[in-house]
Structure formats: C-alpha cells, structure tokens
C-alpha atoms as a PDB file:
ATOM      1  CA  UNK A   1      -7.973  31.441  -6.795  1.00  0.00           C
ATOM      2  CA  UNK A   2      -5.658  32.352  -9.561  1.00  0.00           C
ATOM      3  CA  UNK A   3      -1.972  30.717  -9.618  1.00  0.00           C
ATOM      4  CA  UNK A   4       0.656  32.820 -10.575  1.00  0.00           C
ATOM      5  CA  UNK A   5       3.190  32.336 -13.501  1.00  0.00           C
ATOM      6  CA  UNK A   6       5.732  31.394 -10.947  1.00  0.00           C
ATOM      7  CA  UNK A   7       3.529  28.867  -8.740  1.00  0.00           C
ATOM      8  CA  UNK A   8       2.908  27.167 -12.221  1.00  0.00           C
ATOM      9  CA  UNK A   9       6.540  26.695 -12.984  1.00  0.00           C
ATOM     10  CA  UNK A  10       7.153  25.481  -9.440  1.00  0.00           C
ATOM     11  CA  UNK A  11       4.433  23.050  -9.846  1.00  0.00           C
ATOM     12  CA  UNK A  12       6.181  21.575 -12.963  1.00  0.00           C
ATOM     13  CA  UNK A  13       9.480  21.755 -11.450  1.00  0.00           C
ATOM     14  CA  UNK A  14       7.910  19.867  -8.227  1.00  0.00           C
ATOM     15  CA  UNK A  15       6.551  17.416 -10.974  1.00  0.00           C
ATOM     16  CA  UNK A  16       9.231  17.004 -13.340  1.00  0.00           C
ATOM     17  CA  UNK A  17       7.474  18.366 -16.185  1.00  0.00           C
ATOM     18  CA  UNK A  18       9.163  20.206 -18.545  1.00  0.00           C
ATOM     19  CA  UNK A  19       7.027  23.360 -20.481  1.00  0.00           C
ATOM     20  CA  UNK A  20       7.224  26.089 -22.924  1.00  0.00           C
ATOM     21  CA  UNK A  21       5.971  29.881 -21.931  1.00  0.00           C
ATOM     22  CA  UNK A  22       2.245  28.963 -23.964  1.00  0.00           C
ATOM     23  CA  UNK A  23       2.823  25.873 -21.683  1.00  0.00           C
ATOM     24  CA  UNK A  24       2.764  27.731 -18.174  1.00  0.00           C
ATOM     25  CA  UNK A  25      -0.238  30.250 -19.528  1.00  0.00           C
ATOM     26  CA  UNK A  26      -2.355  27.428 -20.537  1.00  0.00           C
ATOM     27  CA  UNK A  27      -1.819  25.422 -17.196  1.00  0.00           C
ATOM     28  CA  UNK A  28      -2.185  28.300 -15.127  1.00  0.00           C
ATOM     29  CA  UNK A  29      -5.558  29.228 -16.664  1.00  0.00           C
ATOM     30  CA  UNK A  30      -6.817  25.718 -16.105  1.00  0.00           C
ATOM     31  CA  UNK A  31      -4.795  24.821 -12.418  1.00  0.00           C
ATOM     32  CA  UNK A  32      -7.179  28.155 -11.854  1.00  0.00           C
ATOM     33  CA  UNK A  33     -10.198  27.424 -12.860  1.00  0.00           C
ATOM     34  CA  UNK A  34      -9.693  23.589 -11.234  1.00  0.00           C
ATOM     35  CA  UNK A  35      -9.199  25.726  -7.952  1.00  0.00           C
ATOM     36  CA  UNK A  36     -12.059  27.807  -8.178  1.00  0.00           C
ATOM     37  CA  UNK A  37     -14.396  24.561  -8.626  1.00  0.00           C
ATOM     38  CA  UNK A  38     -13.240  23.474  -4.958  1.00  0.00           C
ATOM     39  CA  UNK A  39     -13.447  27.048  -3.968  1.00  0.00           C
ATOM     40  CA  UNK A  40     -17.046  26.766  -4.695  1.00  0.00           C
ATOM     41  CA  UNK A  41     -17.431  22.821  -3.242  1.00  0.00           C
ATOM     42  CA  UNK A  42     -15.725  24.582   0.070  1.00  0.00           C
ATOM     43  CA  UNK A  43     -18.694  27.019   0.692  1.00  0.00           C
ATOM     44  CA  UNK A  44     -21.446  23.824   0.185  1.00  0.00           C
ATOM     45  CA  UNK A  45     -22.867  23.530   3.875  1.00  0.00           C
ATOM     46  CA  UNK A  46     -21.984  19.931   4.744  1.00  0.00           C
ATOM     47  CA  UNK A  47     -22.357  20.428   9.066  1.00  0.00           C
ATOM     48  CA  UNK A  48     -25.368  17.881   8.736  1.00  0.00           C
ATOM     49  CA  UNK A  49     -23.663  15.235   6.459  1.00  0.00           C
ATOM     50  CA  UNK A  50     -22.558  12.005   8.263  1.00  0.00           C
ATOM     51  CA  UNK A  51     -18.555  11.788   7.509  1.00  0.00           C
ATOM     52  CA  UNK A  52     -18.249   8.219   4.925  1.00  0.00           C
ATOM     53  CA  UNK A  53     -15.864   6.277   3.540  1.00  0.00           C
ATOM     54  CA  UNK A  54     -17.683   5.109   0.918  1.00  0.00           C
ATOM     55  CA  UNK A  55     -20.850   5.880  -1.185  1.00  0.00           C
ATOM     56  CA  UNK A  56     -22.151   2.866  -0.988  1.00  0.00           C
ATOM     57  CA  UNK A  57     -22.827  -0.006   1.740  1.00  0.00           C
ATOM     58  CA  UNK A  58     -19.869  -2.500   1.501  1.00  0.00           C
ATOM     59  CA  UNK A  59     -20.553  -6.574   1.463  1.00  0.00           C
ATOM     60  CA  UNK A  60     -17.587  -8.495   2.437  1.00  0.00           C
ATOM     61  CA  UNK A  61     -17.263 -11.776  -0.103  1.00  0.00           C
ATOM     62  CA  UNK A  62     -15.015 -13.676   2.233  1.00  0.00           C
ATOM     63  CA  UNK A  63     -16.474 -16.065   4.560  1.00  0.00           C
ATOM     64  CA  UNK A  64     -16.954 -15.478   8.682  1.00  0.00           C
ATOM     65  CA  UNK A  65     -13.387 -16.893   9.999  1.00  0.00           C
ATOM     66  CA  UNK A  66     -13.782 -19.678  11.790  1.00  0.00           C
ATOM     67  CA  UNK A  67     -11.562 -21.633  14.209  1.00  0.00           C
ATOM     68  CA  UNK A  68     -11.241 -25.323  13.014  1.00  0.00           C
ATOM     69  CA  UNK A  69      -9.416 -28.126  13.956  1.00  0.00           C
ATOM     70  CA  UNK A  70      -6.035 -28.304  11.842  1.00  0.00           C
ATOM     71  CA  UNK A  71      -3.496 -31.381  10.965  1.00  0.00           C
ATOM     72  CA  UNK A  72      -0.761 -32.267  13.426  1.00  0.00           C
ATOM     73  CA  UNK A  73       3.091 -31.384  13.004  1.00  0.00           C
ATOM     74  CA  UNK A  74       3.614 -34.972  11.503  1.00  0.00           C
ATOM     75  CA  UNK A  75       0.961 -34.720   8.436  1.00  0.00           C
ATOM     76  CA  UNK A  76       2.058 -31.233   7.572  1.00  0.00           C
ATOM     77  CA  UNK A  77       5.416 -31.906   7.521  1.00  0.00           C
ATOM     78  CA  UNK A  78       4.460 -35.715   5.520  1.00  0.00           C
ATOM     79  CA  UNK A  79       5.301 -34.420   1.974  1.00  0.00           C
ATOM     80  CA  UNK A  80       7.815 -32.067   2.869  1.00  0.00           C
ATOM     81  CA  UNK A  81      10.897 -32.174   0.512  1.00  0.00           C
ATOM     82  CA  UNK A  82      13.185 -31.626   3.480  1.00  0.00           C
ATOM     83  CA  UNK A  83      12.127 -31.237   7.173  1.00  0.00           C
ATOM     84  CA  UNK A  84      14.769 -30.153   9.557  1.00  0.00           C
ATOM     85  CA  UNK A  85      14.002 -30.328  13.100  1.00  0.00           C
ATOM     86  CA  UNK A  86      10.245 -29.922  13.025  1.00  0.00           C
ATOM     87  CA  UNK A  87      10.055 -27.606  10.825  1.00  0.00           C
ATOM     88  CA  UNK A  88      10.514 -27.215   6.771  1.00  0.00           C
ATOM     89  CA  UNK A  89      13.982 -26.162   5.424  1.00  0.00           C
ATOM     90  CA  UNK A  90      14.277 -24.419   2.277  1.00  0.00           C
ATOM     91  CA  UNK A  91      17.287 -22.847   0.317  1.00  0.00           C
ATOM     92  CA  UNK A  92      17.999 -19.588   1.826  1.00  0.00           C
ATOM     93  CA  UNK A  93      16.973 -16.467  -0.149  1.00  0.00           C
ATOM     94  CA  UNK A  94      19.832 -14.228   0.393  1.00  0.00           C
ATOM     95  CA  UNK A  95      23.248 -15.120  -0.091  1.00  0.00           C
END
C-alpha cells in the first residue's frame, strides 16, 4: 500500500511534525513499506489460532485475599493526630 505525498504531510500535520520535501519522500517510502509488512501479516491464516492476551502464562505475585479480622474504630483512630466524630480530620486539600 503506497501513501501518497499528501497522506504523508497529513500524517505530520496530524503529528505535529514539521518536514522538508526530502522529508515527506523519505517517510513516504518507509510509512509504505511498514504498510506492506502488515499487508502481508493480514493474508497469514490465523482461523485456528486461539485469540490471547499474552504470549506467555501469567503468575500473579500477590497473595489470595483473604478476609481477616481487623482493629475496632477505637485502636484505629488511637494515634490519630485529630479525630473528629469517629472519624480522622485532616486539613482540607482545596481551598
């Protein structure tokens, strides 16, 4: 699939890239031949490939959540620097 000189130029625009007229020739010779390559990866028969996500199998590192028991209200809020109500109170964020 070749790209026209104009397609090029739209691409750069699209991308914010500035280039010279050897600029545009050069890109659209190689936004071409980049094209082509998945031209040719299109026509690969792939009807009896399982879709994946990933290459390889995946091991998860974190541990199997668990329920446990927790503290109570009281010895969370123990070393609070300010407790308002049941609950911690901080400086607010936005003025």
């Amino acid at each position: 699939m070749a790209l026209s000189k104009e397609e090029v130029q739209h691409i750069a625009l699209l991308a914010r890239v500035g280039m010279t007229e050897d600029d545009l020739e050069l890109f659209r010779e190689q936004l071409s031949n980049i094209l082509e390559q998945f031209q040719v990866l299109d026509g690969v028969d792939t009807s009896d490939v399982p879709p994946t996500s990933h290459t390889v199998d995946l091991t998860s590192v974190f541990r199997e959540d668990k329920a446990a028991p927790s503290l109570s209200k009281e010895d969370v809020l123990a070393n609070a620097p300010r407790e308002d109500e049941g609950f911690f109170r901080v400086k607010p964020v936005l003025g």
